[in-house]
Protein backbone atom coordinates (compact mmCIF):
# COMPACT_ATOMS: atom_id res chain seq x y z
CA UNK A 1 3.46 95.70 -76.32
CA UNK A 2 2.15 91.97 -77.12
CA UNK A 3 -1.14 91.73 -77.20
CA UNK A 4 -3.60 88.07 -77.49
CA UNK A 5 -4.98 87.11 -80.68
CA UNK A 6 -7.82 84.57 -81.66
CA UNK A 7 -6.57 81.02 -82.59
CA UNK A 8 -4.97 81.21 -85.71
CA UNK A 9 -5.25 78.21 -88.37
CA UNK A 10 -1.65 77.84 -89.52
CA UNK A 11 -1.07 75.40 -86.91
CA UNK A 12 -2.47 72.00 -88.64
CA UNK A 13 -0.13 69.68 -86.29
CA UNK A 14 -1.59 67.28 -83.86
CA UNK A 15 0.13 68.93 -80.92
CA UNK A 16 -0.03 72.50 -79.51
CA UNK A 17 1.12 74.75 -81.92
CA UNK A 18 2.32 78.81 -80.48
CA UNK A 19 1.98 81.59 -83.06
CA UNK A 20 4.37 84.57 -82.68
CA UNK A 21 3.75 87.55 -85.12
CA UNK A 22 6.71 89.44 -86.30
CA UNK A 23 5.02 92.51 -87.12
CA UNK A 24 2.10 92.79 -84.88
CA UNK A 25 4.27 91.09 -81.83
CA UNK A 26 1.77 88.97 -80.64
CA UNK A 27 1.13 85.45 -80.03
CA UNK A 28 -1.96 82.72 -80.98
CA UNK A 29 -2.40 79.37 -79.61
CA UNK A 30 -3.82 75.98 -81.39
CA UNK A 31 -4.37 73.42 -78.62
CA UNK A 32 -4.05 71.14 -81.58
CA UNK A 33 -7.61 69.10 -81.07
CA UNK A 34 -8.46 69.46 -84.67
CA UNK A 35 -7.78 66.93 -87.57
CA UNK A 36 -4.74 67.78 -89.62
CA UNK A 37 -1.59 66.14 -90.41
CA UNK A 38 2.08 67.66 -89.57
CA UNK A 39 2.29 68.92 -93.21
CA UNK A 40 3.59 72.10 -92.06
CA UNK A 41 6.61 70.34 -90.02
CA UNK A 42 7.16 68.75 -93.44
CA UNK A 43 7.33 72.17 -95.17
CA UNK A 44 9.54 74.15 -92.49
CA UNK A 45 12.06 70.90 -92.55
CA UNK A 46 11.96 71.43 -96.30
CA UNK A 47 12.68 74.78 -96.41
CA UNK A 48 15.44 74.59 -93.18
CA UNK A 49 13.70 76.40 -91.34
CA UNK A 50 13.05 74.27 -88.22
CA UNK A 51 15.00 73.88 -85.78
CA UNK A 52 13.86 70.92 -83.70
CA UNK A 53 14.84 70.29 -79.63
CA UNK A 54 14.21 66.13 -77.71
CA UNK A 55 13.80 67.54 -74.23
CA UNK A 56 13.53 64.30 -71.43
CA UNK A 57 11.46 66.13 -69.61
CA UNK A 58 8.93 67.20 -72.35
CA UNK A 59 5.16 65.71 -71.41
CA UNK A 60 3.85 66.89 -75.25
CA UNK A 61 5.48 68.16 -78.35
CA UNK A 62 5.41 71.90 -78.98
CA UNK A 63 6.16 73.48 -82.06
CA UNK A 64 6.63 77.35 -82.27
CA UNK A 65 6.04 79.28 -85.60
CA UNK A 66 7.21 82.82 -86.35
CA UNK A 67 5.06 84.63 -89.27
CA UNK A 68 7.13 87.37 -91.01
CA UNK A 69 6.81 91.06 -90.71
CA UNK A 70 5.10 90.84 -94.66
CA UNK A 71 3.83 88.81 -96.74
CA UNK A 72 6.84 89.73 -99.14
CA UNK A 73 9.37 89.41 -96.02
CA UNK A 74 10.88 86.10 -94.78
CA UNK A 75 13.15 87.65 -92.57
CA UNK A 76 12.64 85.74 -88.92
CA UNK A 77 10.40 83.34 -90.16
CA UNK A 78 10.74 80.03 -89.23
CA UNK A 79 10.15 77.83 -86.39
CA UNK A 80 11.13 75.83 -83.41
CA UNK A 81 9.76 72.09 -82.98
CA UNK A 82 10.17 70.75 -79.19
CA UNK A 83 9.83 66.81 -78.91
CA UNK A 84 9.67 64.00 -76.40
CA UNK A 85 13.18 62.72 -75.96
CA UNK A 86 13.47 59.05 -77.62
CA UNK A 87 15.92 56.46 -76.97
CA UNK A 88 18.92 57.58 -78.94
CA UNK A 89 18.29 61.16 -79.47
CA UNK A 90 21.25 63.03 -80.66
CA UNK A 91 22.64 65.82 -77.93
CA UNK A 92 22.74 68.88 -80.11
CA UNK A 93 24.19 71.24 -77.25
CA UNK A 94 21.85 73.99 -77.00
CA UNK A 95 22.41 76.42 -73.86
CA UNK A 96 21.11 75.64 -70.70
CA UNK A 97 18.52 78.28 -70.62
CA UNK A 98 16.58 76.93 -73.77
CA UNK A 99 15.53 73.72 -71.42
CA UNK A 100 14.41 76.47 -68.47
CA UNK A 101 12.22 78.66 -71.26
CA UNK A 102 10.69 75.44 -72.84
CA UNK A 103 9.86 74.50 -68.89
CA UNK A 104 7.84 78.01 -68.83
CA UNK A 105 6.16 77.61 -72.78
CA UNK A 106 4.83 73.85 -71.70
CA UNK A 107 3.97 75.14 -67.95
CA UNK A 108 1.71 78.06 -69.72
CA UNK A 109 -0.28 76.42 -71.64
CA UNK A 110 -1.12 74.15 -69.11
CA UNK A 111 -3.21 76.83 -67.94
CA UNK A 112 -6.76 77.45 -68.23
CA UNK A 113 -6.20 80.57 -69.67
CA UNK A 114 -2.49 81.19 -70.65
CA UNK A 115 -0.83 84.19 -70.19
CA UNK A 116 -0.33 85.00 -74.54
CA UNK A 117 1.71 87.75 -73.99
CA UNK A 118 4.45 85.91 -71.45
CA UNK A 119 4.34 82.64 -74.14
CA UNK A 120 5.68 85.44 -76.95
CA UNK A 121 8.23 87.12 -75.11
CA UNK A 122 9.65 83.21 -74.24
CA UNK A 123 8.87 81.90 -77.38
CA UNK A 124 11.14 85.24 -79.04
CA UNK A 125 13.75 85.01 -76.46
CA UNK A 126 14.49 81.21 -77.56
CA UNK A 127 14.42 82.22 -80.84
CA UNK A 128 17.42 84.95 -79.80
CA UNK A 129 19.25 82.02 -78.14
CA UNK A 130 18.81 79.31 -80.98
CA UNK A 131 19.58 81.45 -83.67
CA UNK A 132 17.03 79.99 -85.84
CA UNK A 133 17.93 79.98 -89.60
CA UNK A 134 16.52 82.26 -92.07
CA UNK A 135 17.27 83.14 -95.30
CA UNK A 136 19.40 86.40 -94.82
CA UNK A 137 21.55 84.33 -91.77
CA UNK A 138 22.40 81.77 -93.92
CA UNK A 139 24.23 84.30 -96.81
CA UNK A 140 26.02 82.83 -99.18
CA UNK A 141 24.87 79.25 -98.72
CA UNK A 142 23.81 77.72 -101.84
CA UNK A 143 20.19 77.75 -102.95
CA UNK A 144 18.77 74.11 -101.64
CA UNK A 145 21.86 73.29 -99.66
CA UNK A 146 22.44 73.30 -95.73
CA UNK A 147 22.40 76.59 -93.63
CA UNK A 148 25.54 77.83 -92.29
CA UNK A 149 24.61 76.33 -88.65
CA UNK A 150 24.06 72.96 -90.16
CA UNK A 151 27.06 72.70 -91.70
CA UNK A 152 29.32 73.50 -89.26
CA UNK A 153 27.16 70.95 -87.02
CA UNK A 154 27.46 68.06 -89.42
CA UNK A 155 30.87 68.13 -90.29
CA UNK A 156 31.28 68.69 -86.62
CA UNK A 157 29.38 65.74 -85.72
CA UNK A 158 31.18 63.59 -88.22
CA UNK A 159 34.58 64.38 -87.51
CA UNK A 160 34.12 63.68 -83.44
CA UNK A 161 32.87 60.35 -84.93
CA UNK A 162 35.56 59.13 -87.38
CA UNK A 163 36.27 56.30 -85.42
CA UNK A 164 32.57 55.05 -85.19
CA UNK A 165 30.43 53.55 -87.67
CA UNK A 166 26.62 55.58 -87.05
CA UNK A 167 23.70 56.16 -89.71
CA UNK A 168 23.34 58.99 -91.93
CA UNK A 169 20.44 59.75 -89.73
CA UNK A 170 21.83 60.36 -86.54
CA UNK A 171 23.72 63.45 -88.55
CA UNK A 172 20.20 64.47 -89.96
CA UNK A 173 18.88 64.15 -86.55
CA UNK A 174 21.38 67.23 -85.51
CA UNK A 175 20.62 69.06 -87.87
CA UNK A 176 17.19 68.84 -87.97
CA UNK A 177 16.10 67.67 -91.05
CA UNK A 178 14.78 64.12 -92.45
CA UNK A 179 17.60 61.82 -94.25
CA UNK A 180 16.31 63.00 -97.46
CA UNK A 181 16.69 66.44 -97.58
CA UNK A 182 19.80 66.55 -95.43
CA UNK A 183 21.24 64.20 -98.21
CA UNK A 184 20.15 66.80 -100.84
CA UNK A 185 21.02 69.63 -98.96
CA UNK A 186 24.41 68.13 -98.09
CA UNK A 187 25.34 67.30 -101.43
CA UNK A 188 24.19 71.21 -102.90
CA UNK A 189 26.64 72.73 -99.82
CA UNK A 190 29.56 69.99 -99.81
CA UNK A 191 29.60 69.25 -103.83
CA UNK A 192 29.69 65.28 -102.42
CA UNK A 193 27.28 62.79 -100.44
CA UNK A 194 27.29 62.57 -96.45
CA UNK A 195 28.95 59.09 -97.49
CA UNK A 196 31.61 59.98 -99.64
CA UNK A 197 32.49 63.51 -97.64
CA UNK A 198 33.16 60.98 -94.68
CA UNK A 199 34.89 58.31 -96.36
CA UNK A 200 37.33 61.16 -97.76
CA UNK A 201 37.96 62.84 -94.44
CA UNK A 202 38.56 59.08 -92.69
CA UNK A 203 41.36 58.55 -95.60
CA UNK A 204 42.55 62.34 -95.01
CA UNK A 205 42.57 61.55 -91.11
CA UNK A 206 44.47 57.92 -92.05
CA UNK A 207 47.08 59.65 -94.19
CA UNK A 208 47.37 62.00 -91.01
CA UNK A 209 48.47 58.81 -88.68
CA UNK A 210 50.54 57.73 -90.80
CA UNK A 211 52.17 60.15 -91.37
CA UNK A 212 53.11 61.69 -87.70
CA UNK A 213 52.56 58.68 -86.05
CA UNK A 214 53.86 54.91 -85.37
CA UNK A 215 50.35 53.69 -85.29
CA UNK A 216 50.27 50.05 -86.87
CA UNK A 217 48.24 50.00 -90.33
CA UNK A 218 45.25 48.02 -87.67
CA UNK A 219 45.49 50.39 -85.60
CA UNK A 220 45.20 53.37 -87.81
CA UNK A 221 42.18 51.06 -89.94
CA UNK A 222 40.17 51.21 -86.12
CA UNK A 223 40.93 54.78 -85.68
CA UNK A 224 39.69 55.71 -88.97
CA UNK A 225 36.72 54.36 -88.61
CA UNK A 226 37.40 50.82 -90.80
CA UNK A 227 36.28 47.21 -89.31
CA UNK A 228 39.33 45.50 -90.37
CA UNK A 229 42.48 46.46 -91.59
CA UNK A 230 41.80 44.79 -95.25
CA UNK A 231 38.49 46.87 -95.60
CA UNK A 232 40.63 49.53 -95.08
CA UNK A 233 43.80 49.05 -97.47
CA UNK A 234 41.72 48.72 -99.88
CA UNK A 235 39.38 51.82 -99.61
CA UNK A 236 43.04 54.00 -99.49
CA UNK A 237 44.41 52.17 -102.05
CA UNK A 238 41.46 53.19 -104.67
CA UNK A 239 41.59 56.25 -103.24
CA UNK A 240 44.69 57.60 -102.97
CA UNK A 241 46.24 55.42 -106.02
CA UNK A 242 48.64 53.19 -103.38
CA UNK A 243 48.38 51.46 -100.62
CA UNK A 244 48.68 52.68 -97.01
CA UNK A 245 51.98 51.25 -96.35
CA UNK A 246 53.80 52.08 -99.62
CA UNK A 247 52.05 55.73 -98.76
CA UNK A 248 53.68 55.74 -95.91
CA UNK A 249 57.16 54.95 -97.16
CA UNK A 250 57.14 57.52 -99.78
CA UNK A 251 55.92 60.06 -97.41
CA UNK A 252 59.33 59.33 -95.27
């Protein structure tokens, strides 16, 4: 059974803060009406451990923590960060039900005396649902780098995008890290920047076209996510050792 505990310091954010423990399966709350500073976000985000959710509907941000079973243990620890939507927010396609279980979390402790052992049984079932990284889910991902979920999101985000021009932010954003550390992280996982992974997938996607297609070199330039047609002949050319139409002509 869950059972209440006293409020438990770990939270140091400046917005209510749930407490699930692993081991003892129970749940503290911090209202978050002391002075601190969101160094702990900082230190999850670090780590990849937080997964963070913009909900429209979301009056306050909430940030769920999940202590480990032991000291020694990280297994399931980790936490979930739920945040006002902002004017372009990235959809990152979580299922329906996370939005109705957040709903319940911000409705509880809105009450005078919330119900402790209801806000850990929601707060573990969205952990079931997100799939919240840890250190034994992410396996053989390399030491610093992105979890396995993140990099099947980013390159997933990018490649739905090659024919836009966004910020290396907006793919952070999805992921849930800062611009930084994704960066880092990217780099450790992919061998390669978040700039030059998507240049070479837009000139793997432009060899593509012109290959199988009829596309016009403009056309294939917009496709690929280039301005103008010039910009890119000359990004193919450096990078494949020819330019796009000559390519094209031997590849016949």
């Amino acid at each position: 059974m869950y059972r209440a505990e006293p409020v438990c310091s770990i939270g140091r954010a400046d917005f209510p803060t749930v407490i699930v423990d692993l081991a003892q399966r129970s749940a503290a709350i911090d209202r978050g009406d002391r002075q601190g500073s969101n160094s702990l976000v900082e230190d999850l985000r670090g780590r990849a451990q937080l997964t963070e959710i913009a909900l429209d509907d979301a009056t306050n941000d909430l940030l769920l923590v999940y202590r480990a079973a032991c000291a020694a243990d990280a297994d399931g620890a980790g936490a979930i960060l739920f945040r006002r939507q902002a004017e372009g927010d990235v959809e990152a396609g979580h299922p329906p039900a996370v939005r109705t279980l957040a709903q319940v979390l911000f409705d509880g402790l809105r009450a005078e005396a919330p119900n402790t052992p209801l806000l850990a049984h929601v707060a573990l079932a969205l952990r079931a649902l997100l799939g919240c990284p840890t250190p034994r889910e992410d396996g053989g991902a390399p030491r610093g780098g992105l979890a396995t979920w993140q990099e099947r999101r980013a390159i997933a985000y990018m490649d739905e995008r090659l024919d836009q021009s966004f910020p290396v932010s907006s793919v952070a954003d999805a992921c849930g890290l800062s611009v930084n550390h994704f960066s880092r992280a990217f780099r450790r996982s992919m061998g390669k920047p978040p700039h030059r992974w998507l240049l070479d997938r837009r000139i793997d996607r432009a060899r593509e076209l012109l290959r199988d297609t009829a596309l016009s070199l403009a056309d294939i330039a917009l496709a690929c996510g280039f301005a103008e047609q010039s910009h890119f002949t000359r990004v193919f050319t450096r990078t494949v050792g020819m330019p796009p139409g000559a390519w094209r002509r031997a590849a016949d």
